[in-house]
Every structure is written in structure tokens, then in C-alpha cells.
C-alpha atoms as a PDB file:
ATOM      1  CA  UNK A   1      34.197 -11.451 -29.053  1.00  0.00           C
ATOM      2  CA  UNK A   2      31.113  -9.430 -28.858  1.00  0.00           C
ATOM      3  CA  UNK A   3      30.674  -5.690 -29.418  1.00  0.00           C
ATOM      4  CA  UNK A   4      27.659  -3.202 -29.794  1.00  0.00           C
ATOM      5  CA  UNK A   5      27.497   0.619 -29.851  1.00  0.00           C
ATOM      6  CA  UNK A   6      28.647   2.003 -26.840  1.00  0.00           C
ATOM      7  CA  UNK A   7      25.487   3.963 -25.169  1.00  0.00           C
ATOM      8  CA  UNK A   8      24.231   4.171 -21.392  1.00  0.00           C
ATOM      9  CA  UNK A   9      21.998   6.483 -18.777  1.00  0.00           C
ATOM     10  CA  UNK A  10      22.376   7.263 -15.446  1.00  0.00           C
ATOM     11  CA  UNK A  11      19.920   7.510 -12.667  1.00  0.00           C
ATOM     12  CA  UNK A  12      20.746   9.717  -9.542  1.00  0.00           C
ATOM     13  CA  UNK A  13      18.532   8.640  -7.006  1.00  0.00           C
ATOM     14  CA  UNK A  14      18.939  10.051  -3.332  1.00  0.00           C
ATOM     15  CA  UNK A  15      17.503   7.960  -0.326  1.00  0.00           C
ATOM     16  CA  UNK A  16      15.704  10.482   1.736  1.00  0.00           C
ATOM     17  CA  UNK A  17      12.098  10.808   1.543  1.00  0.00           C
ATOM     18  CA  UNK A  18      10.999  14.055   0.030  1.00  0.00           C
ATOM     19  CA  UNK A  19      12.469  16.288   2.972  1.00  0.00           C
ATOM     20  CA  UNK A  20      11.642  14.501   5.813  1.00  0.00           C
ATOM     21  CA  UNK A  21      13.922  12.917   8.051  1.00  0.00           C
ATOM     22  CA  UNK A  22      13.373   9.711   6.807  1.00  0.00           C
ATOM     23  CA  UNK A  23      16.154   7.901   5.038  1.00  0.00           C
ATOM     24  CA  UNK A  24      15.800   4.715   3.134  1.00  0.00           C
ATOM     25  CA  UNK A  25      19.122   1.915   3.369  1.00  0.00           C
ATOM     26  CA  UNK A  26      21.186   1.405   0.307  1.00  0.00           C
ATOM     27  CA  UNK A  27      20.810  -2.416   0.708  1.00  0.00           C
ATOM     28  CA  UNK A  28      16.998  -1.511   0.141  1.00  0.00           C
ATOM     29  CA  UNK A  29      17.226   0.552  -3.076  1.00  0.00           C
ATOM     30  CA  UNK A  30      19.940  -2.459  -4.047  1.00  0.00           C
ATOM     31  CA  UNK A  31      17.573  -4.900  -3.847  1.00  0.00           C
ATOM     32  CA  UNK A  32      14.711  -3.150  -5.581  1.00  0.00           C
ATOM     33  CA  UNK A  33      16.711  -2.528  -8.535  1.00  0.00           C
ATOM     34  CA  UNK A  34      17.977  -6.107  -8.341  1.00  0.00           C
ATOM     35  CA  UNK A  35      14.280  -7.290  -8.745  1.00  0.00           C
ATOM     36  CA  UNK A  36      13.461  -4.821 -11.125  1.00  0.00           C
ATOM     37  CA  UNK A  37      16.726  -5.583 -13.313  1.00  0.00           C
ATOM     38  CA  UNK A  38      15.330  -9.721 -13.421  1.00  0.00           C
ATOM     39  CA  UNK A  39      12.263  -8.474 -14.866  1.00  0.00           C
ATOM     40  CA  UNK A  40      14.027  -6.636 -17.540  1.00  0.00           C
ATOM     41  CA  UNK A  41      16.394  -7.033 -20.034  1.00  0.00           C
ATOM     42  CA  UNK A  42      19.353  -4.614 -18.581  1.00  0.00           C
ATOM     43  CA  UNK A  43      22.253  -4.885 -17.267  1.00  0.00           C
ATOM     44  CA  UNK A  44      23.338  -1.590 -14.160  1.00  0.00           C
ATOM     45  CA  UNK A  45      25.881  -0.901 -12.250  1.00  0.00           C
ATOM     46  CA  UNK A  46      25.421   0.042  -8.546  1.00  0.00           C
ATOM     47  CA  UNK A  47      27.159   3.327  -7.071  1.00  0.00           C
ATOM     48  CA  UNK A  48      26.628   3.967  -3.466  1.00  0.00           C
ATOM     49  CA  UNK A  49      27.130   7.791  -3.561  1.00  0.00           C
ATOM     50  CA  UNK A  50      26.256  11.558  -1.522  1.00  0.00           C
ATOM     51  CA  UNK A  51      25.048  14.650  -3.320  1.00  0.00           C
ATOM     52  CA  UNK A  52      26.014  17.665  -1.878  1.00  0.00           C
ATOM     53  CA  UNK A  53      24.028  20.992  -2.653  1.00  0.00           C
ATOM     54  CA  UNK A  54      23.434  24.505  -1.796  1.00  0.00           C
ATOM     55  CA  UNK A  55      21.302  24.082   1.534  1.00  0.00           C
ATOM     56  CA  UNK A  56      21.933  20.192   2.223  1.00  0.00           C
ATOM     57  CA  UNK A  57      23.040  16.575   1.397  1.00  0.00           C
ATOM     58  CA  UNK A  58      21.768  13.434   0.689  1.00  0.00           C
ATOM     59  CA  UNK A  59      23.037   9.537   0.632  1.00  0.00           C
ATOM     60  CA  UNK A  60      21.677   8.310  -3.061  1.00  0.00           C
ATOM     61  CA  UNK A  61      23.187   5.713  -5.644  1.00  0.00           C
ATOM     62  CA  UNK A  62      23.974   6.110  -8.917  1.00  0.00           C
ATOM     63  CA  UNK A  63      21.770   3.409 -11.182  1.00  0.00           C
ATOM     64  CA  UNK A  64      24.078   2.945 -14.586  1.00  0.00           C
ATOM     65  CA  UNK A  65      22.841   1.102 -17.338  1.00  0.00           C
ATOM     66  CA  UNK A  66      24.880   0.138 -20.421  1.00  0.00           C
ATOM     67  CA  UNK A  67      24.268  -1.678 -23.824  1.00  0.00           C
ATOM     68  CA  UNK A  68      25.812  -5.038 -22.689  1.00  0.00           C
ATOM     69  CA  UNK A  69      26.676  -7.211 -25.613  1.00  0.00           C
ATOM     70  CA  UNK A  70      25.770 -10.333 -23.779  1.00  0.00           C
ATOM     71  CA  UNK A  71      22.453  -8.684 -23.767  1.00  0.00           C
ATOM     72  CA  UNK A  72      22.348  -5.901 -26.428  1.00  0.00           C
ATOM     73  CA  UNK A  73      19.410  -3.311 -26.260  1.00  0.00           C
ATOM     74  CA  UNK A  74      18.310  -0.782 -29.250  1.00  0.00           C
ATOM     75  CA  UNK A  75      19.840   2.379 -29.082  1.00  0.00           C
ATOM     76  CA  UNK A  76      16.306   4.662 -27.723  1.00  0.00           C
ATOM     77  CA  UNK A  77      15.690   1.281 -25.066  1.00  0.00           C
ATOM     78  CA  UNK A  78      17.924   2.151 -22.818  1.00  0.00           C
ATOM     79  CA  UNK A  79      17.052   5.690 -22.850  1.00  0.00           C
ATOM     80  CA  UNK A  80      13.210   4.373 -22.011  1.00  0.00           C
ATOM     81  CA  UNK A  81      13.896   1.767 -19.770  1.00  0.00           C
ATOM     82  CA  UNK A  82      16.301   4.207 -17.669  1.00  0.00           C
ATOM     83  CA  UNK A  83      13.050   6.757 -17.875  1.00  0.00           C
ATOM     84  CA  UNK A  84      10.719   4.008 -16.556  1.00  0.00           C
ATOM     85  CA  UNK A  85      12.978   2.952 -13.881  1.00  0.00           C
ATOM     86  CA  UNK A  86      13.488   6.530 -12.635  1.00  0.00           C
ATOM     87  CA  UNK A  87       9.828   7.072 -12.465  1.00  0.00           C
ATOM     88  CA  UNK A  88       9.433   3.621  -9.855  1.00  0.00           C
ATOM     89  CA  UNK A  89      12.251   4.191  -8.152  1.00  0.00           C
ATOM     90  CA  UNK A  90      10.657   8.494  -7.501  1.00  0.00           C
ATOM     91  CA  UNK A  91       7.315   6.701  -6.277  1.00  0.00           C
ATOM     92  CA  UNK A  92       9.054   4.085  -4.444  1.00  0.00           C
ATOM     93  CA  UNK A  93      11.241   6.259  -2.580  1.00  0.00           C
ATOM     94  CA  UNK A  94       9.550   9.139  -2.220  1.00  0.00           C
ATOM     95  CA  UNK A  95      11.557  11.120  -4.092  1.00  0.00           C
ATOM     96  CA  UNK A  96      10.687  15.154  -5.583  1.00  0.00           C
ATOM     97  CA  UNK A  97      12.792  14.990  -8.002  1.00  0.00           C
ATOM     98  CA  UNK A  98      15.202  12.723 -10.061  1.00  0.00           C
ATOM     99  CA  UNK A  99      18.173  13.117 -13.105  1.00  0.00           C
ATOM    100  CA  UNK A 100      18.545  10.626 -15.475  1.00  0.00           C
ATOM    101  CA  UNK A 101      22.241  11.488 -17.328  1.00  0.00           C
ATOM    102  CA  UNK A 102      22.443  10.714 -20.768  1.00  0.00           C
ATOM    103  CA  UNK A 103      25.680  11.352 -23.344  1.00  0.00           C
ATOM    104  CA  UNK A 104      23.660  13.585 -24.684  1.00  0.00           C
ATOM    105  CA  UNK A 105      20.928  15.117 -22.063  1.00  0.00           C
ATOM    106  CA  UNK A 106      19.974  15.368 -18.789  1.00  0.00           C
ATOM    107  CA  UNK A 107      16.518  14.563 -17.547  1.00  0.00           C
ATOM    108  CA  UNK A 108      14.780  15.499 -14.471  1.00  0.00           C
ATOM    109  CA  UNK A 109      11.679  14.375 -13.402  1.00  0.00           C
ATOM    110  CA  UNK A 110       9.557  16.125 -11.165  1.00  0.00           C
ATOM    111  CA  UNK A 111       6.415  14.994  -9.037  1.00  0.00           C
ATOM    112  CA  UNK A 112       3.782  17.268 -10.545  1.00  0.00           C
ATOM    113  CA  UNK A 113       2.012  19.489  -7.784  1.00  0.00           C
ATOM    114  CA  UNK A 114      -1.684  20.431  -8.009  1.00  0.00           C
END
């Protein structure tokens, strides 16, 4: 049996482009993070998902990662690899804005306007 320190982030990403009309397919964003989880050590979960708030919605997915114990990361890793992912997966899919959920804090990133 294997254990390690329970810890893990959360990355809300929605699928629209900025606030066009433009949405991007969940089997798209899937496979991104599938590449971009075999080029780093992680292991995430997959939520397809909709946000609702005040003046719209949004389809998204939820990006979990966790401190597998077939694969254990340091405790402040997965709070920087969760960071870094956000911040490709915002340029990639032309996202404003994006949360990263933490036991502890939420994050959101914003694209910074001249």
C-alpha cells in the first residue's frame, strides 16, 4: 500500500473564446491536457462541467490534479504545475480569465490589458 499527503488544485477552465461566439469542443481541451499531462509528472481528473453567472453561461471542465502515490509530487508542485497549466490552457483557449481552487486559496488569473 502506498500513501502520501493528501493535497490537490483545481482548474476551471470554460470553452468559449473570450466573449465571442466561438466555443471550443470538450474532446479538444481533453486532448490537450492529455498531451500536456504525458509531458509531466501529474496525474488529473477530467470534469465536463457549465458555469452559470450573473449575465451568462459557459461549457468549461474542471482540470483536478492530486498527489498520486503511484506518482507522488512535493507539496508546493502541484500548486505550480496547476499555475503553469492554467496559464497554457488561458492562451490556448482564449480565455480572460481563469480560477485555480486550492484547499487553501483561490487563484485567478487574468490576461493583463495595456
Amino acid at each position: 500500500m502506498l500513501s502520501e499527503d493528501t493535497y490537490w488544485a483545481k482548474v476551471f477552465l470554460g470553452l468559449r473564446v473570450g466573449y465571442s461566439r466561438k466555443h471550443y469542443s470538450y474532446r479538444s481541451a481533453e486532448n490537450t491536457i492529455k498531451r500536456y499531462v504525458s509531458d509531466h509528472p501529474l496525474c488529473v481528473s477530467m470534469t465536463r462541467t457549465q458555469f452559470a453567472y450573473k449575465g451568462g453561461w459557459d461549457r468549461g471542465i474542471i482540470i483536478e490534479l492530486i498527489n498520486y502515490p503511484r506518482f507522488p509530487i512535493p507539496f508546493g508542485s502541484i500548486r505550480e504545475y496547476a499555475t503553469d497549466l492554467a496559464q497554457f490552457l488561458m492562451l490556448r483557449y482564449g480565455q480572460n480569465r481563469i480560477s485555480i481552487m486550492m484547499p487553501d486559496v483561490t487563484i485567478m488569473l487574468e490576461v493583463e490589458r495595456c
